[in-house]
Protein backbone atom coordinates (compact mmCIF):
# COMPACT_ATOMS: atom_id res chain seq x y z
CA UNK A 1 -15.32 42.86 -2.65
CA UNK A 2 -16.05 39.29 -3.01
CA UNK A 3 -18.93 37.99 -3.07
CA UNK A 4 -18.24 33.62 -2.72
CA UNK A 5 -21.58 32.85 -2.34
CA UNK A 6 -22.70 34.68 -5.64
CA UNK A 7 -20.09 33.19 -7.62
CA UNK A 8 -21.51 35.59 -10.76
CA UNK A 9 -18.14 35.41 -12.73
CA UNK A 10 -17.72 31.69 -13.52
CA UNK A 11 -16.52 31.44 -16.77
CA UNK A 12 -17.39 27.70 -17.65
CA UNK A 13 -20.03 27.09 -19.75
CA UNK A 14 -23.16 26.20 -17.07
CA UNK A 15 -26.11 28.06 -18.41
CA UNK A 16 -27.83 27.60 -15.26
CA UNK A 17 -27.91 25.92 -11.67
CA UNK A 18 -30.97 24.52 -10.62
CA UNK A 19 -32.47 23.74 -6.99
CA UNK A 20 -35.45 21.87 -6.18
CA UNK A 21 -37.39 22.25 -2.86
CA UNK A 22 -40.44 22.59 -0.99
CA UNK A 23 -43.33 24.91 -0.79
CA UNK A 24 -42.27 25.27 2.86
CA UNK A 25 -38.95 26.55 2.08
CA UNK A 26 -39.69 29.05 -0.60
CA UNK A 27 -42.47 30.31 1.92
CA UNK A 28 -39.47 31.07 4.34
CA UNK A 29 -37.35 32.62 1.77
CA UNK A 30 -39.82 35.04 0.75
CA UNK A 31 -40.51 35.92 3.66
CA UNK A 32 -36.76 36.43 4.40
CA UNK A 33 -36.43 38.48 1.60
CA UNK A 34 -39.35 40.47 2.37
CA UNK A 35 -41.34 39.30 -0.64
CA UNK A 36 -45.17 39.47 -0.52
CA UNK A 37 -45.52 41.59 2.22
CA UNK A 38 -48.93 43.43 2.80
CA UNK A 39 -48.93 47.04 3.99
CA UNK A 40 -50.72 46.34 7.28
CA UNK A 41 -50.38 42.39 9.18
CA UNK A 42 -53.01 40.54 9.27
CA UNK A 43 -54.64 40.29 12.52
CA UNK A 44 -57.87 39.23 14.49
CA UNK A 45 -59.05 42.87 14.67
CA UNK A 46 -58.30 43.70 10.82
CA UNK A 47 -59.54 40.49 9.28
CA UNK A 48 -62.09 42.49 7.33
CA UNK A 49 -59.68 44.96 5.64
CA UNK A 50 -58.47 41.72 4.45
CA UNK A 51 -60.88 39.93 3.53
CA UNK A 52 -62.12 42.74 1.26
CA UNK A 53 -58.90 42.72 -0.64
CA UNK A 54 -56.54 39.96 -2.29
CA UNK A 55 -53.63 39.85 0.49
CA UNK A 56 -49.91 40.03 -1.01
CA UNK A 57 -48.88 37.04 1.29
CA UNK A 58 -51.30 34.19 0.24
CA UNK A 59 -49.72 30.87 0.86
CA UNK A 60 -52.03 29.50 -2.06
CA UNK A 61 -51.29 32.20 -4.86
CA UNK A 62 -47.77 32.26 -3.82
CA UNK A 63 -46.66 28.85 -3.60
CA UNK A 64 -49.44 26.84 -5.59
CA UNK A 65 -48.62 23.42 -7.26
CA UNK A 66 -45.49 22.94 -9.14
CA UNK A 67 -44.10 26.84 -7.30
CA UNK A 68 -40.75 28.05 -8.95
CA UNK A 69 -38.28 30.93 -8.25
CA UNK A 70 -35.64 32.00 -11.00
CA UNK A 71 -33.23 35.24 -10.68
CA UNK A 72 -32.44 36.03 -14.10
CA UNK A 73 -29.00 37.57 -14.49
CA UNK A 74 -28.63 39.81 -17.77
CA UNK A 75 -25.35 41.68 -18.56
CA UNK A 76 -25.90 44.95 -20.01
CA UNK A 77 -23.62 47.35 -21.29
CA UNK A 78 -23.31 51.03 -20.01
CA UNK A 79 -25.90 52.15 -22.72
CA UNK A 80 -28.40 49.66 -21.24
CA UNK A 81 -28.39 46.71 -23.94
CA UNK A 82 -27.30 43.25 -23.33
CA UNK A 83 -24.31 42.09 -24.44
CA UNK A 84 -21.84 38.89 -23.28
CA UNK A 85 -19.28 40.59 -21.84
CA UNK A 86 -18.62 40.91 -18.12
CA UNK A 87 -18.72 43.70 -16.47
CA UNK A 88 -20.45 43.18 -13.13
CA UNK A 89 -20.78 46.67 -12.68
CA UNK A 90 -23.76 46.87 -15.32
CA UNK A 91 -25.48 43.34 -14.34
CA UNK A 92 -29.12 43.30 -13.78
CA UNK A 93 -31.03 40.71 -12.01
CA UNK A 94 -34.96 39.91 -12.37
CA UNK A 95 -36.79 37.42 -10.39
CA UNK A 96 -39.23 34.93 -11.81
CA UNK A 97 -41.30 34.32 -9.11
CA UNK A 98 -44.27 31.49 -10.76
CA UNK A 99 -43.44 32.75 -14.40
CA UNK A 100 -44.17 36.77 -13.86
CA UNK A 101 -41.32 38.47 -13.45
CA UNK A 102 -41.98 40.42 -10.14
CA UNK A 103 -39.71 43.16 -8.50
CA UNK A 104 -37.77 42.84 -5.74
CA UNK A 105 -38.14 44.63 -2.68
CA UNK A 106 -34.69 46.12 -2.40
CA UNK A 107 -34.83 47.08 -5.90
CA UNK A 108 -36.81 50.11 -5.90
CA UNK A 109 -39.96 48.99 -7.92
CA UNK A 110 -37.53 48.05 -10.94
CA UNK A 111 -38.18 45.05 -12.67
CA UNK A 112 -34.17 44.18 -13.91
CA UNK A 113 -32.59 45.26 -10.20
CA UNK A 114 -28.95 46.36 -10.24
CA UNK A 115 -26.46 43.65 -9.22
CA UNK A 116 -24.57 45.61 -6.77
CA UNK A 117 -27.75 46.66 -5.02
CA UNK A 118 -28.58 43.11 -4.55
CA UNK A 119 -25.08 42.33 -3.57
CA UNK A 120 -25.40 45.08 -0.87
CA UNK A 121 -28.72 44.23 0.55
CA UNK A 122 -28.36 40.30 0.70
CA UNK A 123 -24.68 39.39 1.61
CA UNK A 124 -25.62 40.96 5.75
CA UNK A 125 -28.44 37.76 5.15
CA UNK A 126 -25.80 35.09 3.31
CA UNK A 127 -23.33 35.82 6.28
CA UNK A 128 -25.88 35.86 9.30
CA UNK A 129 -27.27 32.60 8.01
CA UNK A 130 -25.46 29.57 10.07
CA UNK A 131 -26.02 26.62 7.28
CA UNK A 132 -24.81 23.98 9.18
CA UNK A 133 -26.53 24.92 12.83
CA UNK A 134 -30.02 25.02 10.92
CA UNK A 135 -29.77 21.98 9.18
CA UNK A 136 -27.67 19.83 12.31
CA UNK A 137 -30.46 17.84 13.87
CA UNK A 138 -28.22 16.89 16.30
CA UNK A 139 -28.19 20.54 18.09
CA UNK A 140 -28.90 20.31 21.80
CA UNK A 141 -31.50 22.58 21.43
CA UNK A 142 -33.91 20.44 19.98
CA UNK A 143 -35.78 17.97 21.57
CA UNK A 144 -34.04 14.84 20.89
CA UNK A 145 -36.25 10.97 20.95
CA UNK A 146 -34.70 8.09 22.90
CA UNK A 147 -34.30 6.12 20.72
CA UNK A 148 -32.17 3.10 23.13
CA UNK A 149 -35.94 2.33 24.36
């Protein structure tokens, strides 16, 4: 199946591809991804079970100065070391969520998440996600300022 927005079997040399953004914005992709979600939402009539405990989704632990998201990809063979060749098939992932690596919630509790489970569980989001309708700001649906006056 492929997978264009992964693009996980470049064979050029780039070590790495780098994005910077907001605190905003990472808020909203955790959030899409399901990250840092408590058991029970926080609400006016269950403050105090929350307040009595650190809450997983805490704007100020979660995206504090100077924030940062990495997804680690490690190829590993079938016995479960690393090595440099590429077979997809055996490629784990880890996120690096503020330096602590931190599983994913699709992943099961495991730290270095399978590829293809990943691949599975986020290409429905990748293809549902209309790039350029979010980030038009010329859609009719927003409220638009006259600016002729």
């Amino acid at each position: 199946m492929p997978v264009k927005w992964l693009n996980v079997d470049r064979t050029d040399d780039r070590v790495g591809r780098f994005r910077f953004t907001h605190s905003s914005t990472l808020n909203a992709f955790y959030a899409r991804l399901g990250l840092h979600r408590d058991d029970k939402p926080l609400r006016a009539d269950n403050y105090a079970l929350h307040a009595a405990r650190r809450r997983h989704w805490t704007t100020s632990y979660n995206t504090p100065m100077a924030a940062n998201l990495a997804f680690v990809k490690y190829r590993c063979d079938a016995g479960g070391g690393l090595t440099a060749a590429p077979r997809r098939q055996h490629d784990r992932v880890a996120a690096v969520i503020n330096e602590r690596v931190r599983p994913l919630p699709d992943c099961s509790g495991e730290l270095l998440c399978p590829l293809e489970r990943l691949v599975a569980a986020w290409t429905p989001i990748v293809e549902d996600c209309d790039v350029e309708r979010l980030c038009d700001a010329r859609d009719d649906r927003l409220p638009q300022d006259d600016v002729s006056k």
